[in-house]
Protein backbone atom coordinates (compact mmCIF):
# COMPACT_ATOMS: atom_id res chain seq x y z
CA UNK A 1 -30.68 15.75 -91.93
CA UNK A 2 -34.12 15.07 -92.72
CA UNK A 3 -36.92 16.24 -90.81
CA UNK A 4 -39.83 13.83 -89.81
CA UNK A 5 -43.03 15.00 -90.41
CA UNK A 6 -46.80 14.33 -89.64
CA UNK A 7 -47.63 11.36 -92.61
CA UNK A 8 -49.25 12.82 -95.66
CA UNK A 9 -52.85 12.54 -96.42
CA UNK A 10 -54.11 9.86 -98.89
CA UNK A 11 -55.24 10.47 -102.20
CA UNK A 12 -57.40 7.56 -103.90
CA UNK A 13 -57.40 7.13 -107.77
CA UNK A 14 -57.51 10.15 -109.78
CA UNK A 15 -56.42 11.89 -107.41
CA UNK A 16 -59.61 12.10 -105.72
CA UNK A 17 -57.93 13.31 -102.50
CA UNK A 18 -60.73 11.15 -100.26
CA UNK A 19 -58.61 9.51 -96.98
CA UNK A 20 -58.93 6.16 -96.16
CA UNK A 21 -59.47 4.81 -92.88
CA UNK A 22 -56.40 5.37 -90.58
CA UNK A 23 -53.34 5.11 -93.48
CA UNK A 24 -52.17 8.19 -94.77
CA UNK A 25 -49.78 8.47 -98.02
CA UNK A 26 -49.85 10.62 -100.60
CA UNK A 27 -50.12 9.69 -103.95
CA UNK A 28 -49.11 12.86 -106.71
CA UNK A 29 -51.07 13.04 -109.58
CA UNK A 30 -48.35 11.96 -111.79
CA UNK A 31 -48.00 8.77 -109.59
CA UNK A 32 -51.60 8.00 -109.47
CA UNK A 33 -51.36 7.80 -113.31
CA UNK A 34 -48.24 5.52 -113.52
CA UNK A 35 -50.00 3.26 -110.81
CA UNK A 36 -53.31 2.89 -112.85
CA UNK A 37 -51.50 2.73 -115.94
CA UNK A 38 -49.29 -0.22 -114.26
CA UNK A 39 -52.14 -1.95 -112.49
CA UNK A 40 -54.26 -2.11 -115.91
CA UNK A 41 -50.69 -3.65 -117.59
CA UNK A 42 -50.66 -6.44 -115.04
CA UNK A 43 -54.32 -7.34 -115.20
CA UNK A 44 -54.03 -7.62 -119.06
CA UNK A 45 -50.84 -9.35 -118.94
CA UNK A 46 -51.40 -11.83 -116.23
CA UNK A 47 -55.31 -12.50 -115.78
CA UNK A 48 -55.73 -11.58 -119.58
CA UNK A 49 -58.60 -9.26 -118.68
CA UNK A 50 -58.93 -5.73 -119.46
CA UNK A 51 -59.91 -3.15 -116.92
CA UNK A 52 -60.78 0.77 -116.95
CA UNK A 53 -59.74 3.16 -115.17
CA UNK A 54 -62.09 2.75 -112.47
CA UNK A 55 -61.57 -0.90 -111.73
CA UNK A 56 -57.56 0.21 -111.78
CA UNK A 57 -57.92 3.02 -109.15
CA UNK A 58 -60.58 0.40 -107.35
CA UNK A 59 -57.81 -1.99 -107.02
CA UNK A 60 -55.61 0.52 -106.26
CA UNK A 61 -57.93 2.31 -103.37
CA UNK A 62 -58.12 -1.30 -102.25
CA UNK A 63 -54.25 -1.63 -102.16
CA UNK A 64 -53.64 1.48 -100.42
CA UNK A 65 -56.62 0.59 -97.62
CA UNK A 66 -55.17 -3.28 -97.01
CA UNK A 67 -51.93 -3.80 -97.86
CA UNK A 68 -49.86 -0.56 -97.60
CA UNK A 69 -50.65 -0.19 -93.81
CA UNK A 70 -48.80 -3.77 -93.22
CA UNK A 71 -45.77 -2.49 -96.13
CA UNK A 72 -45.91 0.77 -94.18
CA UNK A 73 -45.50 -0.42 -90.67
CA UNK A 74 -42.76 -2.96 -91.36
CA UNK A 75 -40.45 -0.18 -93.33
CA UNK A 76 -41.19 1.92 -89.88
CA UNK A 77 -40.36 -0.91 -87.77
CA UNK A 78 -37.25 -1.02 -89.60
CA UNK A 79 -36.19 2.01 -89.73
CA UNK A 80 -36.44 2.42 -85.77
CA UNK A 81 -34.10 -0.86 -85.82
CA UNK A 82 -31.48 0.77 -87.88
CA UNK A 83 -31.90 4.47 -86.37
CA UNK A 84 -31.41 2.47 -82.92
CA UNK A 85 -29.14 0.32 -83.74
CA UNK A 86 -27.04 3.26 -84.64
CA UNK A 87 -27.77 5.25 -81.05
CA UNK A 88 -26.78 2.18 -79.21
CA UNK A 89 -23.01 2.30 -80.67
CA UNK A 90 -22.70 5.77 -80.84
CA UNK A 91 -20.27 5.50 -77.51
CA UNK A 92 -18.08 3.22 -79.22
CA UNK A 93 -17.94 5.37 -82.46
CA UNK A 94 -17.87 8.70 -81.01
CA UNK A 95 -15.87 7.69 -77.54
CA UNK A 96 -13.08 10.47 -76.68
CA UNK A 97 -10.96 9.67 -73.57
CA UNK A 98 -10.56 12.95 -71.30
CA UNK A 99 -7.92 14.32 -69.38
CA UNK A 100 -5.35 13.03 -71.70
CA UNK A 101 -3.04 16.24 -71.75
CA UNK A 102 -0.75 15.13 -68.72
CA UNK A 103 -0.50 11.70 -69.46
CA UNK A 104 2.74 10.92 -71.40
CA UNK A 105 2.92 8.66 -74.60
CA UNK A 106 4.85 5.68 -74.46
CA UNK A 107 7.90 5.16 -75.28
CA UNK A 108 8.61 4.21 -78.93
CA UNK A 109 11.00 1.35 -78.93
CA UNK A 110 13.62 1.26 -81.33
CA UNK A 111 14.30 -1.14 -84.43
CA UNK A 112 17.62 -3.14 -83.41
């Protein structure tokens, strides 16, 4: 089983490792690339405009600061549904009836 943890700290395009207000995620390197490299693809392909690198990771830093908090607290909001959704049947899943070695078990009828 998993282990919950303290949320990571942010890092801003590049990799820049500056937090932003509140939010924490962590972004690897490797990520931070794909995510600049994807927001630049959109731009071009949709508002036929081509951006740098620092208008990407702009966006980006913007992204991470306004919209992830909302994305962020609904998958937490969910997850506490599930995990208690789960706790609240765990008596009807995991139910064993005691003191069952006395009592006999009925009688098996027979096939006529």
């Amino acid at each position: 089983m998993a282990v919950l943890s303290d949320p990571p700290i942010v890092r801003t395009h590049l990799g820049s490792g500056t937090l932003l207000s509140g939010m924490a995620i962590t972004l690897a390197p490797e990520v931070t690339k794909q995510l600049l490299a994807s927001i630049k693809r959109y731009v071009a392909e949709h508002l036929e405009q081509d951006i740098g690198d620092l208008q990407a990771g702009l966006l980006l830093d913007f992204f991470l600061k306004e919209i992830a908090p909302s994305v962020y607290n609904t998958a937490i909001h969910d997850a506490q549904n599930y995990v208690q959704d789960r706790l609240n049947d765990l008596e009807g899943v995991c139910y064993e009836k005691e003191f069952t070695y006395w009592v006999e078990p009925p009688a098996k009828r027979s096939k006529t």
